[in-house]
Protein backbone atom coordinates (compact mmCIF):
# COMPACT_ATOMS: atom_id res chain seq x y z
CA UNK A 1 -32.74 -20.42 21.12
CA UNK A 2 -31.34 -19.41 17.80
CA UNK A 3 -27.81 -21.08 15.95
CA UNK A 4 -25.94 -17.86 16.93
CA UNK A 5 -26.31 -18.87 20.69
CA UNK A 6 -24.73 -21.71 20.80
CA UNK A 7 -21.09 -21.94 20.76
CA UNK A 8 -19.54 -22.75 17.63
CA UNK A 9 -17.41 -25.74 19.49
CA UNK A 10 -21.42 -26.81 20.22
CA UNK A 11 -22.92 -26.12 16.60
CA UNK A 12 -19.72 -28.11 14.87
CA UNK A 13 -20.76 -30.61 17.66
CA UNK A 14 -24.35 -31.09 16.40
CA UNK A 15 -23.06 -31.36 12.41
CA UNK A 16 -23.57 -27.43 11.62
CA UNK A 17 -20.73 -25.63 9.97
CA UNK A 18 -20.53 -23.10 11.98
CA UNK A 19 -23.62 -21.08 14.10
CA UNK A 20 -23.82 -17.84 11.44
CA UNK A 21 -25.88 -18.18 7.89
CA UNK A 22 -29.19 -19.06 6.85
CA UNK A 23 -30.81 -20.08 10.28
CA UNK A 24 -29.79 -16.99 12.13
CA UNK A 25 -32.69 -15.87 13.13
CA UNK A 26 -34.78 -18.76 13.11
CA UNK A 27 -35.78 -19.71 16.98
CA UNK A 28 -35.53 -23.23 17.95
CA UNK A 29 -36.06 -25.06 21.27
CA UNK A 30 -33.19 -26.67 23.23
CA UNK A 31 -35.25 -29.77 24.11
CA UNK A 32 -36.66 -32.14 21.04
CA UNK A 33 -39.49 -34.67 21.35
CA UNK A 34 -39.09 -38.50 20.04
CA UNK A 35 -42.23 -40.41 19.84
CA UNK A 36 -42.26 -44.33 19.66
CA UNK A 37 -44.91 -46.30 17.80
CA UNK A 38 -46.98 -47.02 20.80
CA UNK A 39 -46.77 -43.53 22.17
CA UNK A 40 -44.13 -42.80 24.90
CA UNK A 41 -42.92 -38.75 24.29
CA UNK A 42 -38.79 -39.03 24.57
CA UNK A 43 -38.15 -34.91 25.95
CA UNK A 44 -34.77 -34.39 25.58
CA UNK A 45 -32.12 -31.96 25.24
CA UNK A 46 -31.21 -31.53 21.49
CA UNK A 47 -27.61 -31.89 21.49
CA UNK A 48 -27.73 -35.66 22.81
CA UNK A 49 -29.74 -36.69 20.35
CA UNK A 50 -26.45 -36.13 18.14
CA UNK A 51 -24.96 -39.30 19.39
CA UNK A 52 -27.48 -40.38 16.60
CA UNK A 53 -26.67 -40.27 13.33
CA UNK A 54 -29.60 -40.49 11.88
CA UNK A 55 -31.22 -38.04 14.02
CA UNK A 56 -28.25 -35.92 14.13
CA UNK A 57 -29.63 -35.86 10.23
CA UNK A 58 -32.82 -34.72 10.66
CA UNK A 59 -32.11 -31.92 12.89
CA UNK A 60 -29.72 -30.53 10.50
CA UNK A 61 -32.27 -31.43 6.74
CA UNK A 62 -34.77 -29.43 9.28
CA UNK A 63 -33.85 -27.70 12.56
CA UNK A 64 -37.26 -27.64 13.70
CA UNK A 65 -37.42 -31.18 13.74
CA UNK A 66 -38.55 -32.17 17.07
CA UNK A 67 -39.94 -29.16 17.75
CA UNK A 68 -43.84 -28.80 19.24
CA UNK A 69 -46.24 -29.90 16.87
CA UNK A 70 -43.17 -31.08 14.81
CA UNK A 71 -42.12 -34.15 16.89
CA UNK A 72 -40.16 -36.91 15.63
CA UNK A 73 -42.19 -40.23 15.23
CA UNK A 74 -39.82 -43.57 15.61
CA UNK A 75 -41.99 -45.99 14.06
CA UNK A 76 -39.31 -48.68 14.64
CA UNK A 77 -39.00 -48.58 18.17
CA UNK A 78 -41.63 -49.40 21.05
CA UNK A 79 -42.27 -47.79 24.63
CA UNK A 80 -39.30 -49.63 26.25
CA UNK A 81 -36.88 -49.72 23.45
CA UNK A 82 -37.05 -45.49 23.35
CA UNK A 83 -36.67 -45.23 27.15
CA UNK A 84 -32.99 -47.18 27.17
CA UNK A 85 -32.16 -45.02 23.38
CA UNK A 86 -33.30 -42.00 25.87
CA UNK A 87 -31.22 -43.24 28.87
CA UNK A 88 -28.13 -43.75 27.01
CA UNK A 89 -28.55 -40.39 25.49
CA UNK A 90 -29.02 -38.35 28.62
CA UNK A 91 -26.24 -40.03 30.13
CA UNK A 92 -23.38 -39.81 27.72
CA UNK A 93 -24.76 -36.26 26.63
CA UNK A 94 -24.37 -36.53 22.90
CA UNK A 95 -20.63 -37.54 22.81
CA UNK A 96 -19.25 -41.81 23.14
CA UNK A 97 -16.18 -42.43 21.93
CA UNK A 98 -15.50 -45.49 24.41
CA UNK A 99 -15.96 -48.30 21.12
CA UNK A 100 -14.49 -51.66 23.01
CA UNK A 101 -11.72 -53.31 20.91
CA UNK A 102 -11.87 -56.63 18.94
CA UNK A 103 -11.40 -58.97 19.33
CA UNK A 104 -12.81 -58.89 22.75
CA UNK A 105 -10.31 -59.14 24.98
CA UNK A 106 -12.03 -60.48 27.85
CA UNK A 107 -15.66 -61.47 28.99
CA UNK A 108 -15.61 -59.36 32.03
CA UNK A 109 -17.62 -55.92 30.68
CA UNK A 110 -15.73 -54.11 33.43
CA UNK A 111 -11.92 -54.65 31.84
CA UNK A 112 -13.52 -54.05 28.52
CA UNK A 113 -15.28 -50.71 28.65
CA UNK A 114 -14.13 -47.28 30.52
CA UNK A 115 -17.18 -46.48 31.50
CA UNK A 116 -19.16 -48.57 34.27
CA UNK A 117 -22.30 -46.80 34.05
CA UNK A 118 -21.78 -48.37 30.20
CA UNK A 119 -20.93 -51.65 31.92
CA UNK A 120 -24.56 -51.84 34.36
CA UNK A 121 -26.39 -50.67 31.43
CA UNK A 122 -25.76 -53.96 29.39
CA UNK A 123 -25.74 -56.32 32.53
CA UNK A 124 -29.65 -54.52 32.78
CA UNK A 125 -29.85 -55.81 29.22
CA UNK A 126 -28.99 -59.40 29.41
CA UNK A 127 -30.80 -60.38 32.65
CA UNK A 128 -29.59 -63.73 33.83
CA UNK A 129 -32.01 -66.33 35.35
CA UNK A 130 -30.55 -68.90 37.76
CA UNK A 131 -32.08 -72.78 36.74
CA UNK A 132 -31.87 -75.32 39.15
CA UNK A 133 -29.29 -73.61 41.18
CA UNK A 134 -26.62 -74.22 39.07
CA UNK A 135 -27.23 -73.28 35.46
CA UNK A 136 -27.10 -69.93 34.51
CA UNK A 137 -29.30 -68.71 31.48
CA UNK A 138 -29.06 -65.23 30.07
CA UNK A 139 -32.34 -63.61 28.35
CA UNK A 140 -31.09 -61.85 25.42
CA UNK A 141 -33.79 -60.38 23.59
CA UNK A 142 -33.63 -57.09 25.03
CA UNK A 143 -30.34 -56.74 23.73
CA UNK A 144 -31.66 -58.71 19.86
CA UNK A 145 -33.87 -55.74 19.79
CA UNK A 146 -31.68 -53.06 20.40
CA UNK A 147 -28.73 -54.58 17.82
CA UNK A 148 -31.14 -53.80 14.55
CA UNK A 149 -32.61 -50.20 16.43
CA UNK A 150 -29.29 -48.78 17.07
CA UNK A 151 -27.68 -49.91 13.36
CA UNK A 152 -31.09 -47.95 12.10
CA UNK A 153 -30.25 -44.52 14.58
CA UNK A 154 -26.33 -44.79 13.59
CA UNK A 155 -25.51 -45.22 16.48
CA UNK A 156 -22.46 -47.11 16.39
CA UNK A 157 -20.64 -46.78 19.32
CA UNK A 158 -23.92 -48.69 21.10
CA UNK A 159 -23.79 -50.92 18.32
CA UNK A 160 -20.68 -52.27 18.88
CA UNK A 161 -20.91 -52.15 22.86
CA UNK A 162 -24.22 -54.38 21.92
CA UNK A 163 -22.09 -56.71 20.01
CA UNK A 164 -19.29 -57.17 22.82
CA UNK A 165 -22.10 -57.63 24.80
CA UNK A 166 -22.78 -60.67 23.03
CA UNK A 167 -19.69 -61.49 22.16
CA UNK A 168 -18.76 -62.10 25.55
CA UNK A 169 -21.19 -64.84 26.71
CA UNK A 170 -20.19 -66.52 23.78
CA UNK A 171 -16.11 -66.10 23.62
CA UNK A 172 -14.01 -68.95 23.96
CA UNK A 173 -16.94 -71.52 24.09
CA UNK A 174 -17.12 -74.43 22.05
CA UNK A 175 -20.11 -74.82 19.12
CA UNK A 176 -22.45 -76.99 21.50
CA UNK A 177 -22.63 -74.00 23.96
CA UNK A 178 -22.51 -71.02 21.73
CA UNK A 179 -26.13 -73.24 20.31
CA UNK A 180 -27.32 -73.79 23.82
CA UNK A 181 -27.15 -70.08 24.26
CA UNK A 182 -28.67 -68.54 20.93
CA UNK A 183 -31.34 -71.46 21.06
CA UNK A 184 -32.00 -69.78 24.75
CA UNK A 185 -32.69 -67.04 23.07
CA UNK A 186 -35.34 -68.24 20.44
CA UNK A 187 -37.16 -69.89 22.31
CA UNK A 188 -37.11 -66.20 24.74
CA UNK A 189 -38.43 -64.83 21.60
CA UNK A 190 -40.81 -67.47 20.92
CA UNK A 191 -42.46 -66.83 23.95
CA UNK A 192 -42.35 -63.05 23.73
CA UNK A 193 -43.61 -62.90 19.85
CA UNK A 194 -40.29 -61.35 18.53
CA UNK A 195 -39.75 -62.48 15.35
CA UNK A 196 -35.82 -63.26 14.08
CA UNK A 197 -35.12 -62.69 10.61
């Protein structure tokens, strides 16, 4: 597919002036492949990768980028952190505009964000474990991962749906608790060799 096909709503839409000049000619595929640094092959459609700004970058430095024999190697993210960079991507199709407001304005994801596929998608991210029957412990290092990855893709919308994320198991509670919960997560990360800097 060349520039010229796309409409010029689409090429402003992926960060080209407009779908005429230079590249004209120049054939490119619709679908782009990400690579992470253990091997998984992200195949996706080019303009949701725009939602990125970083990648939304590459693609327009070189709009072969992604391209067979061409791919585009992620060296910061693994297997698992791609495939939920990927899922978010297919699903909100290269445009997110939903950013939640601050200060949060409640804990419950639901009354926070317009979106509820948005809101399942971090409840997958912070599974809870039930102790005892009564205690409730969330495992945040899913999420600890995906905070620095999505500040590196510019992708800031995520970013700061991340952040509410955490911002709401730890609103309104008092220092003792708000320790209890990020010591919950070290010692996650302990276990799973993650290292916090």
């Amino acid at each position: 597919m060349t520039l010229s096909q796309y409409s010029n709503n689409e090429c402003i839409d992926m960060g080209f002036d407009e779908c005429l000049g230079l590249d004209e000619d120049l054939d490119f595929e619709d679908k782009i492949t990400i690579l992470s640094n253990d091997g998984y092959k992200c195949i996706i459609d080019r303009k949701f990768v725009i939602i990125s700004d970083f990648l939304k970058g590459m693609l327009q430095g070189d709009s072969s980028a992604g391209s067979s024999g061409n791919e585009i190697l992620l060296k910061k993210l693994s297997t698992s952190n791609l495939q939920y960079i990927e899922e978010y991507m297919k699903h909100h199709r290269g445009i997110d505009n939903d950013i939640p407001n601050m200060p949060l304005e409640d804990t419950d994801m639901g009354k926070v964000l317009k979106d509820k596929w948005d809101v399942d998608f971090l409840h997958r991210l912070v599974p809870i474990t039930v102790v005892n029957d009564t205690e409730n412990k969330p495992n945040f290092t899913i999420l600890m991962e995906l905070l620095p990855i999505t500040n590196y893709l510019g992708m800031n919308t995520l970013l700061h749906k991340l952040c509410a994320k955490l911002a709401s198991f730890i609103r309104n509670k008092n220092e003792t608790d708000i320790a209890s919960i990020l010591s919950n997560y070290s010692q996650n990360a302990s276990n799973n060799d993650i290292e916090i800097v």
